[in-house]
C-alpha atoms as a PDB file:
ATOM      1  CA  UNK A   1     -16.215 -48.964  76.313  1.00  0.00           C
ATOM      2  CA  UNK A   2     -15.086 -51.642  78.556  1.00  0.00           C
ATOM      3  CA  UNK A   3     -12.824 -52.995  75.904  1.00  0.00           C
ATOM      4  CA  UNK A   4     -11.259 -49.797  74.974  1.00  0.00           C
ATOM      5  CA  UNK A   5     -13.267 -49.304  72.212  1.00  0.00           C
ATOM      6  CA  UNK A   6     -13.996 -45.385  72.340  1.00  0.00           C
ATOM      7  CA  UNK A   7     -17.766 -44.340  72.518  1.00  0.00           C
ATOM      8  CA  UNK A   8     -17.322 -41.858  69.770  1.00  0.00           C
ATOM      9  CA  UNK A   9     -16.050 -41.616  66.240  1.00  0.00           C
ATOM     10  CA  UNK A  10     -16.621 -40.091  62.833  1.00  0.00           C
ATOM     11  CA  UNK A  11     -16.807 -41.480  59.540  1.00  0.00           C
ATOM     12  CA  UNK A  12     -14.539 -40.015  56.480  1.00  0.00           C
ATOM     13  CA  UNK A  13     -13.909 -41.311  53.151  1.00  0.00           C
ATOM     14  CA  UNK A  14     -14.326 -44.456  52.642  1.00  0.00           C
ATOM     15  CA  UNK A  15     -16.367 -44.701  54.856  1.00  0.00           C
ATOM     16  CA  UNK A  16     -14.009 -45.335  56.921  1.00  0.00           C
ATOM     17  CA  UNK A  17     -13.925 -44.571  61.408  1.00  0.00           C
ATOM     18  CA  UNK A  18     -11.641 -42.573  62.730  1.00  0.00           C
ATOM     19  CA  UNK A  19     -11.083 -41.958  66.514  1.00  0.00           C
ATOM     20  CA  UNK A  20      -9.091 -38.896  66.985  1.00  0.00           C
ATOM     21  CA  UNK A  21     -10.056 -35.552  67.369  1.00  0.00           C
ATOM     22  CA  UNK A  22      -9.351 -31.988  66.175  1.00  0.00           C
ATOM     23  CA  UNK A  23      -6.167 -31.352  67.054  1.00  0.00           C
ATOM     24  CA  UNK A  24      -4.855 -34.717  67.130  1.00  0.00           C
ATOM     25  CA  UNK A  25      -3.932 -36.952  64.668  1.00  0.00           C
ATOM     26  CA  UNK A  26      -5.129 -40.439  63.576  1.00  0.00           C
ATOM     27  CA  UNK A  27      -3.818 -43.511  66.091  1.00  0.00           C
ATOM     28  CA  UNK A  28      -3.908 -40.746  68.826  1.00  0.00           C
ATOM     29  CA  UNK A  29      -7.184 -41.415  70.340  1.00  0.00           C
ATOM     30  CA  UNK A  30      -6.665 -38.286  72.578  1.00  0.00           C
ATOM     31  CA  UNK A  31      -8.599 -34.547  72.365  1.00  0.00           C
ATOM     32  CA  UNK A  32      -5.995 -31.533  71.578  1.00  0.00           C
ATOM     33  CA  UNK A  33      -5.778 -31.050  75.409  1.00  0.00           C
ATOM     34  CA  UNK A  34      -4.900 -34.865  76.011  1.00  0.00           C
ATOM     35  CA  UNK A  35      -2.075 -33.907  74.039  1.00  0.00           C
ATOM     36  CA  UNK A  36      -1.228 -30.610  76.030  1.00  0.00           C
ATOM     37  CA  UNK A  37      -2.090 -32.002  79.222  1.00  0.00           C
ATOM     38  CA  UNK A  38      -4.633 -29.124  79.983  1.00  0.00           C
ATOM     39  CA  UNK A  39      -7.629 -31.129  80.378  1.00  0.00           C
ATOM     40  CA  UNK A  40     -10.442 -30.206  82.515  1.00  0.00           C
ATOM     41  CA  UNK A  41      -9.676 -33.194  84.337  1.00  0.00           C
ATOM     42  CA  UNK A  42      -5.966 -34.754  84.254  1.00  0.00           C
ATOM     43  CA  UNK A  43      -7.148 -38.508  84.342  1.00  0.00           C
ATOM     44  CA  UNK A  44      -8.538 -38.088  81.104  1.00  0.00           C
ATOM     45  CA  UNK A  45      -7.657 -37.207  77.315  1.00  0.00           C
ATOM     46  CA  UNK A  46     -10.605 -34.845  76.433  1.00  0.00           C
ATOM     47  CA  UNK A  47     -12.291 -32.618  78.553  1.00  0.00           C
ATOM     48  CA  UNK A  48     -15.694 -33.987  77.484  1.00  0.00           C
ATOM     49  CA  UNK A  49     -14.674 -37.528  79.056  1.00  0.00           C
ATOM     50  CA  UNK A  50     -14.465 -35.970  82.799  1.00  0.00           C
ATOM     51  CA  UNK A  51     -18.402 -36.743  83.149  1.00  0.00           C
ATOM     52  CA  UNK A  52     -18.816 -33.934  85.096  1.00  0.00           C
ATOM     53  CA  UNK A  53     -22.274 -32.100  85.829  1.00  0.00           C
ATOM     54  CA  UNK A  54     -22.045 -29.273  83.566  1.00  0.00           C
ATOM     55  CA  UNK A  55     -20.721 -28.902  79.707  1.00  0.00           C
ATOM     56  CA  UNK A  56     -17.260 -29.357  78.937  1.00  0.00           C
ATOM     57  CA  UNK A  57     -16.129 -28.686  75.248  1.00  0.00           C
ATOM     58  CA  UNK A  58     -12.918 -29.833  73.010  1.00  0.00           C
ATOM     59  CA  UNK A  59     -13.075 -28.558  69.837  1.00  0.00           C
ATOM     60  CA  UNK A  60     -10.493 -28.412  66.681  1.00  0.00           C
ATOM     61  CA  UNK A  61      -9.871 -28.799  63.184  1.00  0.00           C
ATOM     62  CA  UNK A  62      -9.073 -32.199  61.347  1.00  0.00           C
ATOM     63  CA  UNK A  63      -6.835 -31.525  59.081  1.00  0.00           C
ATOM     64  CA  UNK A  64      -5.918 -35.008  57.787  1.00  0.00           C
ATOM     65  CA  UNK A  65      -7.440 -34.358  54.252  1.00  0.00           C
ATOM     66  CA  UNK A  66      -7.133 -37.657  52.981  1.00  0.00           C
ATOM     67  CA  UNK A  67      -9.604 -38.727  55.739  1.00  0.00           C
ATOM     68  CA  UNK A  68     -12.289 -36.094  54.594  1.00  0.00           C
ATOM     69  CA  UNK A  69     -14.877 -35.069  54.624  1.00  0.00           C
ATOM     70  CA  UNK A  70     -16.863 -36.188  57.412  1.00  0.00           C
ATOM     71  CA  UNK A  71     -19.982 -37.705  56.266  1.00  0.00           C
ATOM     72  CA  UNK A  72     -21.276 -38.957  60.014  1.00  0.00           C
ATOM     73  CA  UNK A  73     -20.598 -38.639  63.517  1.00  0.00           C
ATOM     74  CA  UNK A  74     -21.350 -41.002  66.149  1.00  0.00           C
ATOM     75  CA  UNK A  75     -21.514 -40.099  69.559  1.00  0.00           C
ATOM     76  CA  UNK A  76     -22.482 -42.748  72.712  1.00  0.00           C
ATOM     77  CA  UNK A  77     -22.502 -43.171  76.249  1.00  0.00           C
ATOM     78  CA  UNK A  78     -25.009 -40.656  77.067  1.00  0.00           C
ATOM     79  CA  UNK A  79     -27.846 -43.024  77.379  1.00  0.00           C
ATOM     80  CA  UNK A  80     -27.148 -42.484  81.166  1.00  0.00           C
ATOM     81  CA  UNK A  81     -29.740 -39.840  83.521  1.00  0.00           C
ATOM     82  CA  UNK A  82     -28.084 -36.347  83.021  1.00  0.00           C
ATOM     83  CA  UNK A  83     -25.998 -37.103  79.941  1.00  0.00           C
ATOM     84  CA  UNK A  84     -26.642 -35.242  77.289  1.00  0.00           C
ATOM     85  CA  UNK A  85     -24.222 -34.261  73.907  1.00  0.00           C
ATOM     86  CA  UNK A  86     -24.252 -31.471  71.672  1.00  0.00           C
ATOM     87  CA  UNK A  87     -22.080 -31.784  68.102  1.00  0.00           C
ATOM     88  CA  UNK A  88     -21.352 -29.371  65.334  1.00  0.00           C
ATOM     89  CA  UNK A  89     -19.749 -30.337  62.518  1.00  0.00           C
ATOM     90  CA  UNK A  90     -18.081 -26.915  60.581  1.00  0.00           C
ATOM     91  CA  UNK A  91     -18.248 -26.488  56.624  1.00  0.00           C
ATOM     92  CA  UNK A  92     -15.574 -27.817  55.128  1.00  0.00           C
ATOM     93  CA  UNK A  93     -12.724 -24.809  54.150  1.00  0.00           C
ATOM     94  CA  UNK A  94      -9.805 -25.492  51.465  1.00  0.00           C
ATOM     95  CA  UNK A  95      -6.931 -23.357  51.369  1.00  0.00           C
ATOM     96  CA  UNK A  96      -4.052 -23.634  49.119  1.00  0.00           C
ATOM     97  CA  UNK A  97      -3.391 -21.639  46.071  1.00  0.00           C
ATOM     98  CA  UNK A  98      -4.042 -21.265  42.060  1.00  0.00           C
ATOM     99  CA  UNK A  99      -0.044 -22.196  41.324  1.00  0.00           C
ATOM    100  CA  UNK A 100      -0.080 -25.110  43.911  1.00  0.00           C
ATOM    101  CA  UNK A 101      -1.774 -28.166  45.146  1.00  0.00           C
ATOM    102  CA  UNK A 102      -4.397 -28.046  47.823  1.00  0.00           C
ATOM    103  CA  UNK A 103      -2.369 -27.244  51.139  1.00  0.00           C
ATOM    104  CA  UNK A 104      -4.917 -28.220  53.838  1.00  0.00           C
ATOM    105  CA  UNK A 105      -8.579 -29.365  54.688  1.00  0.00           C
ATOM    106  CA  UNK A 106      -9.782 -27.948  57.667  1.00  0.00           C
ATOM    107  CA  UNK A 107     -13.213 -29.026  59.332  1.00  0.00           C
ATOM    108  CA  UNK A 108     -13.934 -28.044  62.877  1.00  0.00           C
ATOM    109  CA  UNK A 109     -15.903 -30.305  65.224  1.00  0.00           C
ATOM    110  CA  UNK A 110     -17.332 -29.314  68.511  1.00  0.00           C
ATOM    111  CA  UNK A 111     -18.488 -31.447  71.129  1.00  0.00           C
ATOM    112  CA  UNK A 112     -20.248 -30.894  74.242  1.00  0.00           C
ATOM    113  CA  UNK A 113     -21.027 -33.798  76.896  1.00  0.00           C
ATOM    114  CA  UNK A 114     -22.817 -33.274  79.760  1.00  0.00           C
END
């Protein structure tokens, strides 16, 4: 958005928003290949921001397990001609082990903006 505001989110526990991506880490606002600068498109932090005329994907895990699960997503800016979105949200997967506390929450997100 014009203010910075991103035009996507998800919601966690809490109900709380959150604004970064797989691979990235809460504060971050940035897609896993904002963070190793392999974007489709350098100017921008995911590849699905590049607005280009055919899909682009970023994909990840969130592993922040104090923000899970995810219990909505909310994607925008694709009221536009031509823009479309596509968004999976994976099943939730808890590894750790009988002896020990729960090591990770993984969740895998895909998103597709056309």
């Amino acid at each position: 958005m014009a203010d910075g505001t991103p035009y996507t989110w998800w919601v966690g526990r809490g109900s709380e928003k959150h604004f970064y991506w797989g691979g990235s880490g809460p504060g971050i606002q940035k897609c896993s290949c904002g963070i190793d600068r392999n974007c489709t498109d350098p100017k921008y932090d995911c590849n699905c921001d590049a607005d280009q005329r055919h899909w682009r994907e970023d994909a990840g895990l969130l592993i922040y397990k104090e923000h899970l699960p995810v219990s909505q997503v909310a994607v925008g800016d694709t009221n536009r001609p031509g823009s479309e979105a596509k968004l999976t949200v994976g099943p939730l997967r808890c590894q750790g082990d009988v002896l020990g506390d729960l090591v990770v929450s993984l969740v895998n997100i895909r998103y597709q903006i056309l």
